[in-house]
C-alpha atoms as a PDB file:
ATOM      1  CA  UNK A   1     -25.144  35.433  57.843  1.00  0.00           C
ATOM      2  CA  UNK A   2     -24.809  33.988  54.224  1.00  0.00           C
ATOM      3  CA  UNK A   3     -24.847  36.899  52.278  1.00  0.00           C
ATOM      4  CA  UNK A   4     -23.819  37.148  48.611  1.00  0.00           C
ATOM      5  CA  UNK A   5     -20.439  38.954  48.223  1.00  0.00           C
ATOM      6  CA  UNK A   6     -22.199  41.823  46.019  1.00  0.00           C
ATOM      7  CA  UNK A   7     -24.925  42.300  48.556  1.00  0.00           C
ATOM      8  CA  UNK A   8     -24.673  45.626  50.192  1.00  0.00           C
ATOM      9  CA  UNK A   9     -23.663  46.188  53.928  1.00  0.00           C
ATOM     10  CA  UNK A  10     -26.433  46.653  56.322  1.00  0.00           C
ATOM     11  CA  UNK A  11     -27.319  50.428  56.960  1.00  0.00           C
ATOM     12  CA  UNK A  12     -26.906  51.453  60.820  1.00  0.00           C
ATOM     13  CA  UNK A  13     -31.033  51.715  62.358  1.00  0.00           C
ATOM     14  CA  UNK A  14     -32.465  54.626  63.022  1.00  0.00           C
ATOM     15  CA  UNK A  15     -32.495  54.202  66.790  1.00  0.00           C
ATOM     16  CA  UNK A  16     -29.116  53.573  66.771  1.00  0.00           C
ATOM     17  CA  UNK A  17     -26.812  56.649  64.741  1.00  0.00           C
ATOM     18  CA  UNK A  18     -23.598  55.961  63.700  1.00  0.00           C
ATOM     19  CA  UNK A  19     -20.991  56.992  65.929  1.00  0.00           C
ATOM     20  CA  UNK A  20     -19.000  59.808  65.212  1.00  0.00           C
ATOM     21  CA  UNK A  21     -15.583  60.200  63.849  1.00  0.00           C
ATOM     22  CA  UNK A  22     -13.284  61.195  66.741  1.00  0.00           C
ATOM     23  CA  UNK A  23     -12.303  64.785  66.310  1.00  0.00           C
ATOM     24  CA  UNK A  24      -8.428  65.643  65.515  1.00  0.00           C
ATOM     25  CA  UNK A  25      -6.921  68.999  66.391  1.00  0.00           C
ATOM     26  CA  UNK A  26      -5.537  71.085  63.520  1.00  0.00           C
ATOM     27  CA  UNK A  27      -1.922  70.171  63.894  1.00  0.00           C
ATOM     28  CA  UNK A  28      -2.443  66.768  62.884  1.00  0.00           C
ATOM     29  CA  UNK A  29      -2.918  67.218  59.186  1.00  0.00           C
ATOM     30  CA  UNK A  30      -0.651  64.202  58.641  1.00  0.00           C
ATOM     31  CA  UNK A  31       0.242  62.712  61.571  1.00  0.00           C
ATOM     32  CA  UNK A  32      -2.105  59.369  62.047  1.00  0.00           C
ATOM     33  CA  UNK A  33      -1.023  59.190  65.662  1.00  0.00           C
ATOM     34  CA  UNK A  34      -3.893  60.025  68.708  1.00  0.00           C
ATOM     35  CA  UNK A  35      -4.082  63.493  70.139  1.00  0.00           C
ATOM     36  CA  UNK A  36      -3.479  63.905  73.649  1.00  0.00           C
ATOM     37  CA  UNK A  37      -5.431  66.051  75.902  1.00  0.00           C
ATOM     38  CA  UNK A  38      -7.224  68.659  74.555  1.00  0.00           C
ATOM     39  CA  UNK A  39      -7.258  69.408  71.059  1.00  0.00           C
ATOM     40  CA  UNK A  40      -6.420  73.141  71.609  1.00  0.00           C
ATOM     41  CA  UNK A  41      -3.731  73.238  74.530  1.00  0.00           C
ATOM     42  CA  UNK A  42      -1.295  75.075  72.749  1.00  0.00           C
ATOM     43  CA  UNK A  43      -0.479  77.329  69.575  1.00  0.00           C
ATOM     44  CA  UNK A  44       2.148  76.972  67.018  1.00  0.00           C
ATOM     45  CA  UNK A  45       3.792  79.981  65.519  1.00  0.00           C
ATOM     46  CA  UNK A  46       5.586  79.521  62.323  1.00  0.00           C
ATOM     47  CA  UNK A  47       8.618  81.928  60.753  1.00  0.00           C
ATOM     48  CA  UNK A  48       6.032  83.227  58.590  1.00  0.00           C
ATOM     49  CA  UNK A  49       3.794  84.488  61.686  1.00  0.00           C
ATOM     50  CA  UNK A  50       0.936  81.100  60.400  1.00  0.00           C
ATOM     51  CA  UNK A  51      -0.542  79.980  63.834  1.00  0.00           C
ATOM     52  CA  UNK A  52      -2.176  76.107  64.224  1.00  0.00           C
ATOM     53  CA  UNK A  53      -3.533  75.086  67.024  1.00  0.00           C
ATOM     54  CA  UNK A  54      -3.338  71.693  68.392  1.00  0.00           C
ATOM     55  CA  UNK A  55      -2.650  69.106  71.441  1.00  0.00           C
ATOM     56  CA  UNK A  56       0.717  68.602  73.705  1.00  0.00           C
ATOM     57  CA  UNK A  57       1.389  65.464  71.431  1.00  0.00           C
ATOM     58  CA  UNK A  58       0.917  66.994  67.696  1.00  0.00           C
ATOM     59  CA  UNK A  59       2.416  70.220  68.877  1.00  0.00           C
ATOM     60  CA  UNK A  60       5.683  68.819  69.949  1.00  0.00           C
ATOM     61  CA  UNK A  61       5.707  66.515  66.670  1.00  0.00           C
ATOM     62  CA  UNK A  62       5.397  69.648  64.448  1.00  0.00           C
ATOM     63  CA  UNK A  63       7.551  71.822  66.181  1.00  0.00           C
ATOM     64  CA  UNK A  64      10.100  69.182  65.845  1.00  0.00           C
ATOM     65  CA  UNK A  65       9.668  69.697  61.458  1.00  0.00           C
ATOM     66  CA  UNK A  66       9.699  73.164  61.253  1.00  0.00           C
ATOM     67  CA  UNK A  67      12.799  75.290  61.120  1.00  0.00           C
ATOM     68  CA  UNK A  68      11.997  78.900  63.444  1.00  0.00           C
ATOM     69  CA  UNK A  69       8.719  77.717  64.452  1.00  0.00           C
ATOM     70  CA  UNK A  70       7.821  78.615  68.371  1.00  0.00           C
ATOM     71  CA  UNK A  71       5.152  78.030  70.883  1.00  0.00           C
ATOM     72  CA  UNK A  72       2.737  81.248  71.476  1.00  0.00           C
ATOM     73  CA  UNK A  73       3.793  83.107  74.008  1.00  0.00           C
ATOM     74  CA  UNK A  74       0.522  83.047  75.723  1.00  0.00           C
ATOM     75  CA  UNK A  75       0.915  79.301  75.976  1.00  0.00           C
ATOM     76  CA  UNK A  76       1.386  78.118  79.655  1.00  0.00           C
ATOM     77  CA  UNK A  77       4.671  77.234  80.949  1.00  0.00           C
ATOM     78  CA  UNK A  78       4.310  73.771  81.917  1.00  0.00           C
ATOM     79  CA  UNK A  79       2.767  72.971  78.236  1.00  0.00           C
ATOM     80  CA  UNK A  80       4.656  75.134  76.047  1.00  0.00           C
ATOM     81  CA  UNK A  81       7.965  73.022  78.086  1.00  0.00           C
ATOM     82  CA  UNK A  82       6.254  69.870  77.211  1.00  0.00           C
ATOM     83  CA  UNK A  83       6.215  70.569  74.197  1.00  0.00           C
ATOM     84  CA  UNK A  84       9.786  71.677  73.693  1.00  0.00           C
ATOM     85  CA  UNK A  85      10.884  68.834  75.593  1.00  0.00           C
ATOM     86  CA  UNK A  86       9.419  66.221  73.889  1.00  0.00           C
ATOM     87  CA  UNK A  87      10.316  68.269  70.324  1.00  0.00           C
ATOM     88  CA  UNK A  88      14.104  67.677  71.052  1.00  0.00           C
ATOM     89  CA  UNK A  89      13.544  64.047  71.601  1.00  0.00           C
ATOM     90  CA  UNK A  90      12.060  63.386  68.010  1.00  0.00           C
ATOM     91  CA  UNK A  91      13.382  63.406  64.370  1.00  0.00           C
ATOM     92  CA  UNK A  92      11.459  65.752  61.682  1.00  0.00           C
ATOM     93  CA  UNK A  93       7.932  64.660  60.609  1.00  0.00           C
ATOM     94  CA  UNK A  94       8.512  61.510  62.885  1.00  0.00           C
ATOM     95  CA  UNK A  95       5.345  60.004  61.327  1.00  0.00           C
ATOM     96  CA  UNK A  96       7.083  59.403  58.078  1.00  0.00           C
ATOM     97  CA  UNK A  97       9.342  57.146  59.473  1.00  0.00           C
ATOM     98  CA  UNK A  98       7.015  55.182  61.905  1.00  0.00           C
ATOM     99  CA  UNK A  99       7.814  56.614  65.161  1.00  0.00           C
END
């Protein structure tokens, strides 16, 4: 394909639509990481009584940046200790330093 460098790109065909950008759940505002399981597994509640939902993985990465925050209690036991669990393990707002 020798193209000039100013030519434009080719536009996707009409029998063939672009594909979709992949959804993210609400607690990954930020974090450029990939959710994990569904995007609405759990609930965050902050000190101010602000919910956001999002997956196991963004869940536990938020909870680990925000000072009183808590897991809904309507949350079910084995996620809501995921999510604690893997909290501990990780520095605040672990995506600004790489991890």
């Amino acid at each position: 394909m020798n193209q000039p460098l100013d030519a434009s790109p080719p536009r996707p065909s009409a029998d063939r639509p672009a594909a979709p950008a992949p959804r993210r759940c609400a607690a990954a505002a930020k974090d450029p990481t990939p959710c994990e399981g569904p995007r609405e597994a759990a609930t965050l509640v902050d000190r101010q009584g602000t919910e956001v939902a999002g997956c196991v993985h963004h869940c536990a990465r938020l909870l680990a940046g925000l000072e009183g925050a808590r897991v809904h209690p309507f949350v079910p036991t084995s996620q809501a200790l995921e999510i604690y669990s893997r909290a501990r393990e990780l520095p605040p707002f672990a995506w600004e330093i790489g991890r």
